[in-house]
N, C-alpha and C. Protein backbone atom coordinates (compact mmCIF):
# COMPACT_ATOMS: atom_id res chain seq x y z
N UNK A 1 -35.14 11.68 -40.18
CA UNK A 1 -35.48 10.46 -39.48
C UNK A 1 -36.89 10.61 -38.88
N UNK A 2 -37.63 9.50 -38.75
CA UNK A 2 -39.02 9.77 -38.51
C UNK A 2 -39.06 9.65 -37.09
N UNK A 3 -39.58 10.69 -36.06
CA UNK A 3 -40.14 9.80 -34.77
C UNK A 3 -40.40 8.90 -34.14
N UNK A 4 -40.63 8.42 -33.15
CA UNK A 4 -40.78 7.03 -32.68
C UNK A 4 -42.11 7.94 -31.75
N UNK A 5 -43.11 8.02 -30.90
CA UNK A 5 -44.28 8.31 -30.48
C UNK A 5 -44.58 7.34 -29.38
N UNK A 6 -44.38 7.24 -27.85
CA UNK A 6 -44.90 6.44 -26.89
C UNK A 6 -45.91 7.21 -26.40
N UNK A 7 -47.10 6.12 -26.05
CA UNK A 7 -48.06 6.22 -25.63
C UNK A 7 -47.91 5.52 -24.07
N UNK A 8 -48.16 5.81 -23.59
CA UNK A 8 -48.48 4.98 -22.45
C UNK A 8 -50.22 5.41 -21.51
N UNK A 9 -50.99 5.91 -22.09
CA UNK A 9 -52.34 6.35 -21.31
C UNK A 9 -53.29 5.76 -22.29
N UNK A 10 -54.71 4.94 -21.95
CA UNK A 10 -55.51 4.73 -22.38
C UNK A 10 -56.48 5.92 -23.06
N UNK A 11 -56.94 5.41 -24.32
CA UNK A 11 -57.56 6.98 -25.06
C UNK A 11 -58.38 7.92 -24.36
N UNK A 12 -59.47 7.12 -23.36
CA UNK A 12 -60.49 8.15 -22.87
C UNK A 12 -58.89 8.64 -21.24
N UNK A 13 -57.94 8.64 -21.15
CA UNK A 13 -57.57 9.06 -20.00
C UNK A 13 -56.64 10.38 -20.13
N UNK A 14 -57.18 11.47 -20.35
CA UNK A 14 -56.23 12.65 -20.39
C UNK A 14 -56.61 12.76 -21.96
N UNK A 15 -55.35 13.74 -22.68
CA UNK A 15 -55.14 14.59 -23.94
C UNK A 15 -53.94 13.68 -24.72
N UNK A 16 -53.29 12.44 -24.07
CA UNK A 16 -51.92 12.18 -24.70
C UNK A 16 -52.10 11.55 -26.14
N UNK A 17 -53.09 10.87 -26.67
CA UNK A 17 -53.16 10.07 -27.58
C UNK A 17 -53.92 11.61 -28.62
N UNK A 18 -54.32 12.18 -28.06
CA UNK A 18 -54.92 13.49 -28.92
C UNK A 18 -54.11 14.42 -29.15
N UNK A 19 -53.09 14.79 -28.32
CA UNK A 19 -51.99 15.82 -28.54
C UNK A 19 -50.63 14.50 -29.28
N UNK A 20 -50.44 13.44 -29.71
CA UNK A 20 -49.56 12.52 -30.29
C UNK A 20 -50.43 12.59 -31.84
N UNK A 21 -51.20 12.13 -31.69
CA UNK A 21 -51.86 12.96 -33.42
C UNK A 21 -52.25 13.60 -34.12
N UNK A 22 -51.99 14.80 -33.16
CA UNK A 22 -51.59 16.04 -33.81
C UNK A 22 -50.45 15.93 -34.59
N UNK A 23 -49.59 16.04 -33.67
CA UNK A 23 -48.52 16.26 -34.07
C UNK A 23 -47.63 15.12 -34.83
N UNK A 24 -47.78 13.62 -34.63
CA UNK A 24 -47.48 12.58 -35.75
C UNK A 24 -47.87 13.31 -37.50
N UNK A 25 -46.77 12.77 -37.86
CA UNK A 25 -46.73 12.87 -39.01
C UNK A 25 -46.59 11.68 -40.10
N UNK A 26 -46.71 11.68 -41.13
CA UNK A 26 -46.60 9.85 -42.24
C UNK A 26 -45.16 9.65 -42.18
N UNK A 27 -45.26 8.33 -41.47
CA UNK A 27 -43.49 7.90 -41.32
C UNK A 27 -43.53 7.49 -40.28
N UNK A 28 -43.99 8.51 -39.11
CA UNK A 28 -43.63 7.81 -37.85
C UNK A 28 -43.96 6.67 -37.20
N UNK A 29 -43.75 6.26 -36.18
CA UNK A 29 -44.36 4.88 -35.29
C UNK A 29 -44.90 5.31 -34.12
N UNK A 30 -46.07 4.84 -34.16
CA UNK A 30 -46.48 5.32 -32.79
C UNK A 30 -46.63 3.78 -31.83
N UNK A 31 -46.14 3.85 -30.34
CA UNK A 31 -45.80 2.31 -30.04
C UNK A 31 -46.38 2.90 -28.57
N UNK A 32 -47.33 1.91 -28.62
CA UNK A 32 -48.49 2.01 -27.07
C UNK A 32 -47.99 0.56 -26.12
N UNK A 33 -47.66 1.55 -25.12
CA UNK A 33 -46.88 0.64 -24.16
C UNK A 33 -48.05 0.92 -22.75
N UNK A 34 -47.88 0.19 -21.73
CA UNK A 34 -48.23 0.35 -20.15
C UNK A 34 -49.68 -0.13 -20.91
N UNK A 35 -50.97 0.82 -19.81
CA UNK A 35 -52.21 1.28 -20.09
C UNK A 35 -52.32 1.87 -21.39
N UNK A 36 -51.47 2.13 -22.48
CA UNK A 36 -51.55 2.59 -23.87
C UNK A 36 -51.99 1.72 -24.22
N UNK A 37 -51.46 0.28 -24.29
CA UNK A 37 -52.01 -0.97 -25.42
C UNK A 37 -53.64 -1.09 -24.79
N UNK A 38 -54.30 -0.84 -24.59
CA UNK A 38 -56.07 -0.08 -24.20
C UNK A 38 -56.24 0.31 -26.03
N UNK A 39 -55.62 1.01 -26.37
CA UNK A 39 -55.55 1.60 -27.70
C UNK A 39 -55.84 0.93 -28.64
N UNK A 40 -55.00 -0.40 -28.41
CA UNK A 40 -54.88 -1.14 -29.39
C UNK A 40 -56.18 -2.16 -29.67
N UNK A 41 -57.04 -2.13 -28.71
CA UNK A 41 -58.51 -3.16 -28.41
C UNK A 41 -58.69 -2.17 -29.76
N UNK A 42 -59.55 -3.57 -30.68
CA UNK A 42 -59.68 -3.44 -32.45
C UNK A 42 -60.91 -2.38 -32.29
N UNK A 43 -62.00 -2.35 -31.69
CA UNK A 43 -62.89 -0.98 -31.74
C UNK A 43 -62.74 0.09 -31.21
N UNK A 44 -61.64 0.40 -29.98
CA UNK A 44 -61.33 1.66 -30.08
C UNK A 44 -60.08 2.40 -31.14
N UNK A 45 -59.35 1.29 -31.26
CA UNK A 45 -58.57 1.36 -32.55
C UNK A 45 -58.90 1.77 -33.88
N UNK A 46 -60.22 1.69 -34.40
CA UNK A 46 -60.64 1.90 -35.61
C UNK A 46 -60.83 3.61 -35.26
N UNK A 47 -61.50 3.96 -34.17
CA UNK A 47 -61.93 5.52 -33.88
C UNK A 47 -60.18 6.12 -34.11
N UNK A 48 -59.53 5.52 -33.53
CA UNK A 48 -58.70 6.15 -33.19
C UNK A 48 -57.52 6.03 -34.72
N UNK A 49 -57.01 5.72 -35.51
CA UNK A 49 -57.09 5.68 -36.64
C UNK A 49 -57.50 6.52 -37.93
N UNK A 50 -58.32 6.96 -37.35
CA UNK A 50 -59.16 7.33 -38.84
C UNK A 50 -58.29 8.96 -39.26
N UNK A 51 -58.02 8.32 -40.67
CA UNK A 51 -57.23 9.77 -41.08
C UNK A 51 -55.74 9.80 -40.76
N UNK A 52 -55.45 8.64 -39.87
CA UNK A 52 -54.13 8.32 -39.32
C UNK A 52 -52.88 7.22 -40.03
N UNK A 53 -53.38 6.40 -41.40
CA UNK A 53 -53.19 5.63 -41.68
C UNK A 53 -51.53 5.58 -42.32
N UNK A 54 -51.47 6.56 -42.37
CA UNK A 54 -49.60 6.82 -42.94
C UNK A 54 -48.88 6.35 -41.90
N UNK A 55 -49.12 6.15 -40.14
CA UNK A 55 -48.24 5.53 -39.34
C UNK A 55 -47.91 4.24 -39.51
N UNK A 56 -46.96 4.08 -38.68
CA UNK A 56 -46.79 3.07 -38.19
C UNK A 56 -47.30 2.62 -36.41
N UNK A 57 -48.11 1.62 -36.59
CA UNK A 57 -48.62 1.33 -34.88
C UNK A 57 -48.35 -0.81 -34.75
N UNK A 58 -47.44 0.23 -33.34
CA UNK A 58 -46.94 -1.11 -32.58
C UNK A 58 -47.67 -1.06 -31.33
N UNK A 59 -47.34 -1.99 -30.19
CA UNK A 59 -47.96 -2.04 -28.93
C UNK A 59 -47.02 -3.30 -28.49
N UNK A 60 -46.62 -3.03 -27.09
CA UNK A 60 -45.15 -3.78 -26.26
C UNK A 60 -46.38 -5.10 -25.73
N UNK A 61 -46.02 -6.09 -26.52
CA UNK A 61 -46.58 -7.62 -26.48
C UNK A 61 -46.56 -8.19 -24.85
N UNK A 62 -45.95 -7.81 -24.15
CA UNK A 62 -45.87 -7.93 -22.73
C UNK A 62 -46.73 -7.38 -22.11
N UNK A 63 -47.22 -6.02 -22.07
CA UNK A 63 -48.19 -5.41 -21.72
C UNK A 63 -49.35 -5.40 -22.19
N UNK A 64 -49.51 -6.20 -23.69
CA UNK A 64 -51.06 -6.38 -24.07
C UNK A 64 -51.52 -7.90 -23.29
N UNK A 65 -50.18 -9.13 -23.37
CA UNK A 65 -50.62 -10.05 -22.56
C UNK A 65 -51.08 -9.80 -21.00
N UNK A 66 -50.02 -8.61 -20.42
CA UNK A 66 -50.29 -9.04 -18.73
C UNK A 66 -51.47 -7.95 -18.68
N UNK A 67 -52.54 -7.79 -19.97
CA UNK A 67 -53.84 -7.13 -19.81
C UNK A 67 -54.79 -7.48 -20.04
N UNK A 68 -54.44 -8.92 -20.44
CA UNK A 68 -55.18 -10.13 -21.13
C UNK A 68 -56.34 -9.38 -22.30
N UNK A 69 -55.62 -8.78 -22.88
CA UNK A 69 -56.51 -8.42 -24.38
C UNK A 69 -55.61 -8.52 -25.46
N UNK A 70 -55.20 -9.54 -25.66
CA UNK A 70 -54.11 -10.17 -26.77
C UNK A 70 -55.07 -10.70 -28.07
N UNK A 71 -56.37 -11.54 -27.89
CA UNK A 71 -57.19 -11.61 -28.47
C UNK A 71 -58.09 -10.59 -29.03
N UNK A 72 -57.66 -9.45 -28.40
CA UNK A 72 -58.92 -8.24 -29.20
C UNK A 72 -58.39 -7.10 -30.03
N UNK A 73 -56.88 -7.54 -30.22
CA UNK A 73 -55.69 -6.57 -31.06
C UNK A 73 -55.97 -6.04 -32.00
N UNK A 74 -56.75 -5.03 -33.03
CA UNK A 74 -56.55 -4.89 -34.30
C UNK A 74 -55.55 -5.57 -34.72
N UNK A 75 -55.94 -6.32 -36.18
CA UNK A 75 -54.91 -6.74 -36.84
C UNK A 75 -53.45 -5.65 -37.81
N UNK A 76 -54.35 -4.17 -37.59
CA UNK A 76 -52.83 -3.28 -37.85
C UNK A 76 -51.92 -3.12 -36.83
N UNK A 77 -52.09 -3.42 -35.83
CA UNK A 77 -51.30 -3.09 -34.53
C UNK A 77 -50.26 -4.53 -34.71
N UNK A 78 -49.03 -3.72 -34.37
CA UNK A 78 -47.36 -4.99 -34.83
C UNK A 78 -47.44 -5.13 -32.87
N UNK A 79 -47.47 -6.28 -32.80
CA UNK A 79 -46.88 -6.60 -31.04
C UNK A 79 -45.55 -7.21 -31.65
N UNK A 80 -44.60 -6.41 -30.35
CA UNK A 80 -43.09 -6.34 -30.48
C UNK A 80 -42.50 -6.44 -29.25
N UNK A 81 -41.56 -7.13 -28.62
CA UNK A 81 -40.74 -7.43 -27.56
C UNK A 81 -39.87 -6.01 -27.04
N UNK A 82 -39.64 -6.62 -26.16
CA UNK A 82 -38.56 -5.51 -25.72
C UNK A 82 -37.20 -5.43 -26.50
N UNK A 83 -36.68 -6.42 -27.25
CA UNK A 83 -35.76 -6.50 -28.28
C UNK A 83 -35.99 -5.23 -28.73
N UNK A 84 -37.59 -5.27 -29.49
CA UNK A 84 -37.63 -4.53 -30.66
C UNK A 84 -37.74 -3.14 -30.43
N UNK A 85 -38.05 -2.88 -29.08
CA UNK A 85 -38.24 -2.02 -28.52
C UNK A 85 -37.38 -1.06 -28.63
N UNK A 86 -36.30 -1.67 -27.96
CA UNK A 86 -35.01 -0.91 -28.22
C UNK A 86 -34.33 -0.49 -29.68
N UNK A 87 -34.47 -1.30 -30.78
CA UNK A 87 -34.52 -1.21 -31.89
C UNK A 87 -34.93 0.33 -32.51
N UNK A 88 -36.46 0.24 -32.03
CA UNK A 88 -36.96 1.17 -32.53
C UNK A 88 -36.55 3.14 -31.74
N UNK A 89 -36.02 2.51 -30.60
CA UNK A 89 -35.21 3.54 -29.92
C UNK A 89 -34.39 4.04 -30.81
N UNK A 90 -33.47 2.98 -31.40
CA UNK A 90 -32.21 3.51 -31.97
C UNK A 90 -32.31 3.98 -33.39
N UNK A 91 -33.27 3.64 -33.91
CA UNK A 91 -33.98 3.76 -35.37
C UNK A 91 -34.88 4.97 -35.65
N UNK A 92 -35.19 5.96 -34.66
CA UNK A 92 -35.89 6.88 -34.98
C UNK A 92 -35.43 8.24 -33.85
N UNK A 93 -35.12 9.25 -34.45
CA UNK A 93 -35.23 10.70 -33.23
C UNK A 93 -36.07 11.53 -34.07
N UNK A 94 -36.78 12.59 -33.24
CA UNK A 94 -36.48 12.12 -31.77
C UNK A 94 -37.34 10.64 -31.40
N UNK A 95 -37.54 10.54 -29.94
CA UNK A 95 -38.56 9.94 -29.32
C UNK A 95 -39.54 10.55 -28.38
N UNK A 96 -40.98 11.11 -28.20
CA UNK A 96 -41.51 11.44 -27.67
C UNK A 96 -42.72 10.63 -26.70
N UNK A 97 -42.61 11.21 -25.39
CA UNK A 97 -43.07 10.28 -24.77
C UNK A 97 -44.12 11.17 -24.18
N UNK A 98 -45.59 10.59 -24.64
CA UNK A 98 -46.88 11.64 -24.48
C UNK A 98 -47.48 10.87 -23.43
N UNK A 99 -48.01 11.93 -22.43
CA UNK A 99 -48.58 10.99 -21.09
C UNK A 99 -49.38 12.21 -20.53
């Protein structure tokens, strides 16, 4: 079963998004929640990407709106509800939560 990968820290803040792609592998999902969806703004997204393209990348649609950068999403990034959220809980082990 593939991983599921939470982000919750913006790229320049700490090691979490650098020690999560390390260790991601092709299959998994990596899903940027809190200050993570930062990630998802389409030009730091491209840096952050590169060489990475076997994932899967989501970002919790609630937290990119109440950051008002809903308009600057890469178009690879899936925005997903808390429904799906849980979904993807139950759909992947482990789950690692890098911060």
């Amino acid at each position: 079963m593939a991983t599921l990968h939470l982000i919750n820290r913006p790229a320049a803040d700490g090691a979490a998004l650098s020690n999560c792609l390390r260790a991601a592998r092709g299959g998994d999902t990596v899903l940027l929640i809190g200050n993570g969806v930062f990630c998802a703004v389409a030009d730091t997204f491209a840096r952050i990407r590169v060489g990475k393209n076997e994932l899967s990348w989501c970002a919790l649609s609630e937290d990119v709106v109440s950051r008002g950068i809903g308009e600057r999403i890469a178009p690879a990034i899936r925005l997903i509800d808390d429904e799906t959220f849980v979904d993807l809980v139950a759909s992947h082990q482990p789950i690692v939560s890098w911060s």
